[in-house]
C-alpha atoms as a PDB file:
ATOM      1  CA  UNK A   1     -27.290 -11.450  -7.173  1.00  0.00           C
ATOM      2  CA  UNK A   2     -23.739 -10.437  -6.518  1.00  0.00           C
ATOM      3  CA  UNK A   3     -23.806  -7.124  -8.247  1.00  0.00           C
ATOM      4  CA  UNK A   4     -27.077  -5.862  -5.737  1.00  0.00           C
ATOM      5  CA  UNK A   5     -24.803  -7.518  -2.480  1.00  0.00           C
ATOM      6  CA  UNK A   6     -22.164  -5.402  -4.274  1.00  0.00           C
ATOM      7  CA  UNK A   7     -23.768  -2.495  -4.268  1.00  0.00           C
ATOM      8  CA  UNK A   8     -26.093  -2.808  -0.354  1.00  0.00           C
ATOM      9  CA  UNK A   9     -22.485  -3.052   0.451  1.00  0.00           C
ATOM     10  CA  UNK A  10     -20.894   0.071  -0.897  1.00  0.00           C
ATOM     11  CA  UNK A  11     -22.037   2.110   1.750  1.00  0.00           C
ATOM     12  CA  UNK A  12     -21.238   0.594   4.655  1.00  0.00           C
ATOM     13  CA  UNK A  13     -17.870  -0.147   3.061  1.00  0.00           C
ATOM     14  CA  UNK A  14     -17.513   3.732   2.705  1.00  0.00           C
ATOM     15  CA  UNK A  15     -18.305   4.459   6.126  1.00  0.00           C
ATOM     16  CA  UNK A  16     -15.081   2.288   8.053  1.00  0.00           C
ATOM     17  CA  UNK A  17     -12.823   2.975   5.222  1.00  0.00           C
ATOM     18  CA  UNK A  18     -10.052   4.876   7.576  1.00  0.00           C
ATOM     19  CA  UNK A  19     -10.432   8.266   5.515  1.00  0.00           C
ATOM     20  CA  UNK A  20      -8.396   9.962   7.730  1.00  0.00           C
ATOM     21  CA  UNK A  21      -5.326   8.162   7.128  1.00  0.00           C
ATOM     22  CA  UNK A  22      -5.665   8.164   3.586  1.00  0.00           C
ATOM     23  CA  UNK A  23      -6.309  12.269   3.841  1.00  0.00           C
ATOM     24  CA  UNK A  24      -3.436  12.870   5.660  1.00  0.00           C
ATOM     25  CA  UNK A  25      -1.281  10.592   3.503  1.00  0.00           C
ATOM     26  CA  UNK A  26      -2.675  12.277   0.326  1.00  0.00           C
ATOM     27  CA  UNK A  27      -2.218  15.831   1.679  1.00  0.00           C
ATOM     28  CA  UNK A  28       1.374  15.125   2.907  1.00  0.00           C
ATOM     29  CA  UNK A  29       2.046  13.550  -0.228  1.00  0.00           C
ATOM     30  CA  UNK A  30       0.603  16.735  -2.246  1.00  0.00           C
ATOM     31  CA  UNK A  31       2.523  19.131  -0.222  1.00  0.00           C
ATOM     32  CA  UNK A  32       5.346  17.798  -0.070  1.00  0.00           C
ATOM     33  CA  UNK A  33       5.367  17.585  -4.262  1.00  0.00           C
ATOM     34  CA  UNK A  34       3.940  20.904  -4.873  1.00  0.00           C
ATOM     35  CA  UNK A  35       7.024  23.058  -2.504  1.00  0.00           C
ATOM     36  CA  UNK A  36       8.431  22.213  -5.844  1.00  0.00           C
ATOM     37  CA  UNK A  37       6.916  25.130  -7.913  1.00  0.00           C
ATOM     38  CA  UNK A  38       7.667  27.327  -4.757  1.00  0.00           C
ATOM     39  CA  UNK A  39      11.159  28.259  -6.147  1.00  0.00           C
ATOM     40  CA  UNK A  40      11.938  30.450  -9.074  1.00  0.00           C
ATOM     41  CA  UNK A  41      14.036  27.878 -10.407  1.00  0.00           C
ATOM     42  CA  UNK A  42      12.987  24.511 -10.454  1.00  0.00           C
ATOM     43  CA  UNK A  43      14.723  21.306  -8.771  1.00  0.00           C
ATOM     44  CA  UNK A  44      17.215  18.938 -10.152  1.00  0.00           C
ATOM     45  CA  UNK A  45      16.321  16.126 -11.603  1.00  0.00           C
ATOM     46  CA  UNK A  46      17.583  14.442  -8.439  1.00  0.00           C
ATOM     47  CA  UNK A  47      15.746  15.985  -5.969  1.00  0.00           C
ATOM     48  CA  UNK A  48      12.269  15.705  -8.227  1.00  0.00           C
ATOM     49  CA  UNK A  49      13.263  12.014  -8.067  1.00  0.00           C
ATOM     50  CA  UNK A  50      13.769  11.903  -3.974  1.00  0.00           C
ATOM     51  CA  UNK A  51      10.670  13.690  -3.738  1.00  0.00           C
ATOM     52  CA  UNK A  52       8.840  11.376  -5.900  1.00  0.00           C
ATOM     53  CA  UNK A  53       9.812   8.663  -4.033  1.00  0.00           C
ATOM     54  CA  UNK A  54       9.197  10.226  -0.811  1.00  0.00           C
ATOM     55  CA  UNK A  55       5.424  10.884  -2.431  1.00  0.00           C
ATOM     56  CA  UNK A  56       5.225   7.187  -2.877  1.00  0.00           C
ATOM     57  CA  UNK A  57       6.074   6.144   0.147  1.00  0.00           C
ATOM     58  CA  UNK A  58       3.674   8.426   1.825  1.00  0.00           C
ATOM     59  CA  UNK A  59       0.809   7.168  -0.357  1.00  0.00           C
ATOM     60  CA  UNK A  60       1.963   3.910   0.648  1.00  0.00           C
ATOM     61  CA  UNK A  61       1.624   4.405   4.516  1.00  0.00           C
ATOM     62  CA  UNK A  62      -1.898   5.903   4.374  1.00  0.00           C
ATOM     63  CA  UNK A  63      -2.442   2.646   2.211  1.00  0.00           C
ATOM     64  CA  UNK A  64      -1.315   0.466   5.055  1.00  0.00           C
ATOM     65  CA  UNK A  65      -4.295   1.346   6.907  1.00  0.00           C
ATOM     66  CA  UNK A  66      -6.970   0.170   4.435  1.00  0.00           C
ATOM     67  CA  UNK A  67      -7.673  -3.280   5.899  1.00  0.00           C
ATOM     68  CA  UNK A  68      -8.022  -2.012   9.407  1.00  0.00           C
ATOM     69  CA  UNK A  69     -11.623  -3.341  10.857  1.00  0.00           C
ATOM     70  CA  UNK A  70     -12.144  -2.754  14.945  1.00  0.00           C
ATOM     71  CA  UNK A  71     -15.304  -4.794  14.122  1.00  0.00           C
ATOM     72  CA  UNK A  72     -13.545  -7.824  12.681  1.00  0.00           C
ATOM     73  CA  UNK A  73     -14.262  -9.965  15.151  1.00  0.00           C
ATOM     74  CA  UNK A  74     -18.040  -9.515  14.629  1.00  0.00           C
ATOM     75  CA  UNK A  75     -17.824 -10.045  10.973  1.00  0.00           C
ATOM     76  CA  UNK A  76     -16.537 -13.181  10.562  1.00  0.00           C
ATOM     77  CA  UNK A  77     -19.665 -14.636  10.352  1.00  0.00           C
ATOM     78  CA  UNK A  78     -21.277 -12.333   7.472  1.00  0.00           C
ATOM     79  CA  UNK A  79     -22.290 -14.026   4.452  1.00  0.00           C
ATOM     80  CA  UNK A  80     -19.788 -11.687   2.448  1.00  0.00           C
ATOM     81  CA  UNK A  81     -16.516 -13.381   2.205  1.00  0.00           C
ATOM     82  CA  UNK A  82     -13.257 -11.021   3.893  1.00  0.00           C
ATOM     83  CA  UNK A  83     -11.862 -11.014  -0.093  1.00  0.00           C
ATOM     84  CA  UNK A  84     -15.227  -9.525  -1.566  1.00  0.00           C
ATOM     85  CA  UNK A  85     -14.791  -6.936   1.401  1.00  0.00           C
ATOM     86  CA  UNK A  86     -11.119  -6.331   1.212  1.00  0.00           C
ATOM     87  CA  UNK A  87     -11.502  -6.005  -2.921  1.00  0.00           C
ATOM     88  CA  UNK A  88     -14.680  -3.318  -2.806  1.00  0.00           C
ATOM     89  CA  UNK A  89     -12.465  -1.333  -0.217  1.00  0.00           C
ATOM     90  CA  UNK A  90      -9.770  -1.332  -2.898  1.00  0.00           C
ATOM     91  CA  UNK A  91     -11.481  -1.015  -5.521  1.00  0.00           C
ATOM     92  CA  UNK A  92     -13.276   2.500  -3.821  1.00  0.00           C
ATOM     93  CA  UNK A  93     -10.216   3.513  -2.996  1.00  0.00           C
ATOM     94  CA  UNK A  94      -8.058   2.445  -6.159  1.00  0.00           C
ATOM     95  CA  UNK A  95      -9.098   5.340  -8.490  1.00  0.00           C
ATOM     96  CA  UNK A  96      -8.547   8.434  -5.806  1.00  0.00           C
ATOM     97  CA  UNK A  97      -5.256   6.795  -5.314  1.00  0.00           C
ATOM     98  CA  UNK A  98      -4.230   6.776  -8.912  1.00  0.00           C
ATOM     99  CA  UNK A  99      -6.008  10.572  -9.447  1.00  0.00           C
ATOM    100  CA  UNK A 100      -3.914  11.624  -6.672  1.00  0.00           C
ATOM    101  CA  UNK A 101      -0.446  10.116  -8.070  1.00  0.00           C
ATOM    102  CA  UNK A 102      -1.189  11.494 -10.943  1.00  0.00           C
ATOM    103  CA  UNK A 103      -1.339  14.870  -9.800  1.00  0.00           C
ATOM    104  CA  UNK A 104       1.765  14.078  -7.957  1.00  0.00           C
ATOM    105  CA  UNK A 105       3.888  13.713 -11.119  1.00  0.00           C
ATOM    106  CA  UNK A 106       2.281  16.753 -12.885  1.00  0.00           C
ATOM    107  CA  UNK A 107       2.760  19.403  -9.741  1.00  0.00           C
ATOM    108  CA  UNK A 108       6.538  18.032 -10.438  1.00  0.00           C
ATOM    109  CA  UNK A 109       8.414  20.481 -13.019  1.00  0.00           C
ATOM    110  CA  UNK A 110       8.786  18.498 -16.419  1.00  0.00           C
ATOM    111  CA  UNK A 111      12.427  19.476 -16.665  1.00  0.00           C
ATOM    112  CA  UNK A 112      12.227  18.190 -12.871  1.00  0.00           C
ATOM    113  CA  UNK A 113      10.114  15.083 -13.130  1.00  0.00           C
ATOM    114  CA  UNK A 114      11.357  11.620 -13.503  1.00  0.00           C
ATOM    115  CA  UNK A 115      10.255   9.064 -16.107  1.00  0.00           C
ATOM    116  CA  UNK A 116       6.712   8.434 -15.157  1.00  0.00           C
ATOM    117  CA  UNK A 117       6.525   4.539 -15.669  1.00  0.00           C
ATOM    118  CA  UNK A 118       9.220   3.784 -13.654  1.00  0.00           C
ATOM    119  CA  UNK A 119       8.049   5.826 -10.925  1.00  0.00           C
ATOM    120  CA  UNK A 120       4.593   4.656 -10.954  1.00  0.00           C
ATOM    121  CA  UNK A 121       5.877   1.547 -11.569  1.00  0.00           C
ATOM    122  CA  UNK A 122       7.754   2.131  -7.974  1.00  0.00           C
ATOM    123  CA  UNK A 123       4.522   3.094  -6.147  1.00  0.00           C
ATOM    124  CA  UNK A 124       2.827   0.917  -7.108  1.00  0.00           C
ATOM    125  CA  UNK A 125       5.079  -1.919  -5.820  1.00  0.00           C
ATOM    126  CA  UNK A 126       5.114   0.205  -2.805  1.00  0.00           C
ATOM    127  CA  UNK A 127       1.068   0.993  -2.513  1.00  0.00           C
ATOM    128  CA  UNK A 128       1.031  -3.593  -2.505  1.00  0.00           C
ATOM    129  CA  UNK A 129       3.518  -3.859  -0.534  1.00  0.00           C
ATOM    130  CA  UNK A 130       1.517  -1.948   1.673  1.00  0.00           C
ATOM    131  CA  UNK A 131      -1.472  -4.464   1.533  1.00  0.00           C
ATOM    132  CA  UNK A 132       0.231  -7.301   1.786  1.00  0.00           C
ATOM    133  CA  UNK A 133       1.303  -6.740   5.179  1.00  0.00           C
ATOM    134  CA  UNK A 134      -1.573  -5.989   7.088  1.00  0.00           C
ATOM    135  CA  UNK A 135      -3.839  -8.894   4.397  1.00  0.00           C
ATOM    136  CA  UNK A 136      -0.629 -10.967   6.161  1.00  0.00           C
ATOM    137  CA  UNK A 137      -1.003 -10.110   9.439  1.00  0.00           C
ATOM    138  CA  UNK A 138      -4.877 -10.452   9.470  1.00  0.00           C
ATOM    139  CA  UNK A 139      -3.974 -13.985   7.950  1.00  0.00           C
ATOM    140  CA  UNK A 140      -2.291 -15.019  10.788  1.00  0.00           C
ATOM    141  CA  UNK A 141      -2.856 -13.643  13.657  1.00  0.00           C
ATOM    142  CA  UNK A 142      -6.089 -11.437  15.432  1.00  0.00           C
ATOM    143  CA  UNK A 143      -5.465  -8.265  15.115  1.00  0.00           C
ATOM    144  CA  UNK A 144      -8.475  -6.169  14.093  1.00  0.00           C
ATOM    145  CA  UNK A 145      -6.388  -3.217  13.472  1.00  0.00           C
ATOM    146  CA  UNK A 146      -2.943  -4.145  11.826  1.00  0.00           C
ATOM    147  CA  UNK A 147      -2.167  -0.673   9.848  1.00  0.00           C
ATOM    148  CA  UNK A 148      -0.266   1.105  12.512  1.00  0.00           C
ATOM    149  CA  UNK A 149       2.340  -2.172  12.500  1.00  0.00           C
ATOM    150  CA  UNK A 150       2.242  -2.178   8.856  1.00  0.00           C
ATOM    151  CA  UNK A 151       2.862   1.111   8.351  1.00  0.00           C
ATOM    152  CA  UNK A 152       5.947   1.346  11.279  1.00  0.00           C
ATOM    153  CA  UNK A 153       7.668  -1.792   9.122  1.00  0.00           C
ATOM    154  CA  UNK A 154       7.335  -0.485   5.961  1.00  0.00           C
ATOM    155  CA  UNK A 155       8.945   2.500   6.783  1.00  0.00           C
ATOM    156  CA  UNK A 156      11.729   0.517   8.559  1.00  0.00           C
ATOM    157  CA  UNK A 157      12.307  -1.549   5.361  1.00  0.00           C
ATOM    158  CA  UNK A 158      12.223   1.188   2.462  1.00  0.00           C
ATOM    159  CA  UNK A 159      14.992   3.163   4.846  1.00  0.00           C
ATOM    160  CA  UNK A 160      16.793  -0.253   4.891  1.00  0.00           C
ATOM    161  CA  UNK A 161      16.881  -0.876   1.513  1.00  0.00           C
ATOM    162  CA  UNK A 162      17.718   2.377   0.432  1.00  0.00           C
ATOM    163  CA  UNK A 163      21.301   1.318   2.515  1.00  0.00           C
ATOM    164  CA  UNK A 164      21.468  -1.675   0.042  1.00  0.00           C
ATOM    165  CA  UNK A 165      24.303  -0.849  -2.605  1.00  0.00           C
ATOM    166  CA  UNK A 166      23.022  -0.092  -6.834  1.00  0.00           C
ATOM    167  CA  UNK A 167      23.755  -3.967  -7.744  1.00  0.00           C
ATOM    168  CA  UNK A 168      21.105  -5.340  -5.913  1.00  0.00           C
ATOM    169  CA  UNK A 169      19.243  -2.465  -4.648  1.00  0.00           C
ATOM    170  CA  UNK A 170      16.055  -0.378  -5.267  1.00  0.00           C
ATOM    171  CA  UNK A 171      16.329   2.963  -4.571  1.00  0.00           C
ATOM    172  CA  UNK A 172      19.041   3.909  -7.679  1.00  0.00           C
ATOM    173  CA  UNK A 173      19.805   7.210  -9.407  1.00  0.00           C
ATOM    174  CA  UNK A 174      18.011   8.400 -12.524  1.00  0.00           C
ATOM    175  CA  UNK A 175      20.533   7.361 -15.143  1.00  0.00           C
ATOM    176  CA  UNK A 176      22.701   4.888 -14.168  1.00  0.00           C
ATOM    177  CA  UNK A 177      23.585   1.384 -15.335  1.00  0.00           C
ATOM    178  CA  UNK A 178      21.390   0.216 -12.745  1.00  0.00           C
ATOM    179  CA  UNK A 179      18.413   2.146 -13.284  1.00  0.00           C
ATOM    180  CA  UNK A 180      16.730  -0.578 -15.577  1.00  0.00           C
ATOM    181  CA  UNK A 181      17.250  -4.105 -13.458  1.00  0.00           C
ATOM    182  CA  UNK A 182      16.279  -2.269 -10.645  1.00  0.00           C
ATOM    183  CA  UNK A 183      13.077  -1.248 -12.142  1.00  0.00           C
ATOM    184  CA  UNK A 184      13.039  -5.281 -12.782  1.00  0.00           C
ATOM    185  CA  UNK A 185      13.357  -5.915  -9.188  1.00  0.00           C
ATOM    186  CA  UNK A 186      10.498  -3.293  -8.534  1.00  0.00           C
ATOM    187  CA  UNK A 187       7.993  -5.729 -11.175  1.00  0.00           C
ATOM    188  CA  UNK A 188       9.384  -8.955  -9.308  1.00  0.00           C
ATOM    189  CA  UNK A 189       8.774  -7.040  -5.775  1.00  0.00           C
ATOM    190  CA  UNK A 190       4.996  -5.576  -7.282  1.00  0.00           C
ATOM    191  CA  UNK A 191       4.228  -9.157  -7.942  1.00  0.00           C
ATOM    192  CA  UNK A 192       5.329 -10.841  -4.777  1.00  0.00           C
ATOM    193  CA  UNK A 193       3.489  -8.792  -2.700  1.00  0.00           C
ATOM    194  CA  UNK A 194       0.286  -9.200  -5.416  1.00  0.00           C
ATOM    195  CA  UNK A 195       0.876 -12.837  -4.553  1.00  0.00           C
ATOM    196  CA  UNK A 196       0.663 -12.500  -0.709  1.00  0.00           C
ATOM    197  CA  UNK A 197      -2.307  -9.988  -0.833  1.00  0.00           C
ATOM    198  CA  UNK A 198      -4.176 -12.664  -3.004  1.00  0.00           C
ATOM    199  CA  UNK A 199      -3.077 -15.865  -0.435  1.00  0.00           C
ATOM    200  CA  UNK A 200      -3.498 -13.723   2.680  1.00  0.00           C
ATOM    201  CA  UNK A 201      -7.357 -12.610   2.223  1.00  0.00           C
ATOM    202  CA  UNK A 202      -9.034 -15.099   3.097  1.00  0.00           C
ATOM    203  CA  UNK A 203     -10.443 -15.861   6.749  1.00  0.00           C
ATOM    204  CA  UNK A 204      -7.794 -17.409   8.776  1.00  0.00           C
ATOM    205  CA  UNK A 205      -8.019 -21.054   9.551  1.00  0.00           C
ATOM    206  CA  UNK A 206      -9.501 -22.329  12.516  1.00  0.00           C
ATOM    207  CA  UNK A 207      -7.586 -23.685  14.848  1.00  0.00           C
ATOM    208  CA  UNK A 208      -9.450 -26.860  16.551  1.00  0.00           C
ATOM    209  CA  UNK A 209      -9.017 -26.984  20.370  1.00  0.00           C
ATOM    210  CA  UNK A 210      -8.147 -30.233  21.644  1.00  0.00           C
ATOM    211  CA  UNK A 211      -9.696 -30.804  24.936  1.00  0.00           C
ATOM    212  CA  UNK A 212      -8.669 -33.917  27.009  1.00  0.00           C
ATOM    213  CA  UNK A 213     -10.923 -35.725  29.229  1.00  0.00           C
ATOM    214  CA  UNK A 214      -9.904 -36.451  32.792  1.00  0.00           C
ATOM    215  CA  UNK A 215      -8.656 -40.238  31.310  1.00  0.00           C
ATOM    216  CA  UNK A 216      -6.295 -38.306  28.813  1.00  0.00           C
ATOM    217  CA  UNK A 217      -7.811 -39.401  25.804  1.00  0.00           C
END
């Protein structure tokens, strides 16, 4: 019974998905990491690395977008639960997403390209980070369209933590002593925001209106 709601849902599911973001995210994203290969010598390691990241982030934004519904307040009383909704939208959009880092990494040079894991590991903690606010914005207030907001305060915290100094920060050079608790901090950050996606899909209580008849009571 699920599986055919499942799949009468697909469709529809396809059609708001907000492909445009998500395009020009991915295009930016594969631009920006293929000017690479432009030069006859390839990049340092360092710059493959700020690139990478920059990739990531981009992916991120376009992500930020995914939960955006103008027609959510129409919705709310469809038989489909939000989380069923939110999870086929992620789950259509889950594989381009990882096709597309992958070619990321490989228009990178090798002698260029960072350690793979750790980067994925990085956009990845990025790309939920990215759902979590909007899933926690939907959660608690009613906005219909919360990936614009998202998006803007993302941004504004990855450039404020890449201020924070090596010992407790994110953003570290390939290399250092800090390199692996960082990428520590990225799992503990990846599964925070898991957390909050998971808590923050379903349909925001109700708040009961009190009305008071002319006695007061």
């Amino acid at each position: 019974m699920l599986g055919v709601l499942l799949r009468a849902l697909v469709s529809p599911v396809c059609r708001v998905l907000p492909w445009r973001a998500l395009a020009v995210a991915a295009a930016l994203g594969l631009l920006l990491a293929g000017s690479t290969r432009l030069s006859h010598r390839p990049p340092s390691p360092e710059t493959g690395l700020a690139v990478l990241r920059i990739v990531a982030l981009l992916g991120a934004l376009g992500l930020a977008f995914l939960l955006d519904d103008p027609a959510r307040h129409t919705t709310t009383g469809v038989p489909v639960r939000r989380p069923v909704r939110a999870g086929l939208r992620l789950a259509l959009v889950a594989p381009l997403a990882a096709g597309w880092w992958t070619a990321a990494l490989f228009l990178i040079p090798a002698t260029s390209r960072p350690p793979a894991a750790h980067l994925s590991l990085e956009a990845l903690a990025l790309a939920a980070c990215a759902l979590a606010l909007p899933a926690t914005a939907i959660r608690f207030t009613t906005e219909a369209e919360p990936g614009r907001s998202a998006a803007f305060w993302l941004g504004i915290a990855t450039l404020a933590t890449g201020l924070v100094p090596d010992k407790w920060g994110l953003f570290v050079a390939q290399g250092t002593q800090q390199w692996g608790p960082a990428h520590v901090r990225w799992a503990v950050l990846l599964g925070v925001a898991a957390v909050v996606w998971a808590i923050c899909l379903p349909e925001p209580l109700r708040r009961r209106s009190i009305r008071l008849s002319p006695s007061g009571v």
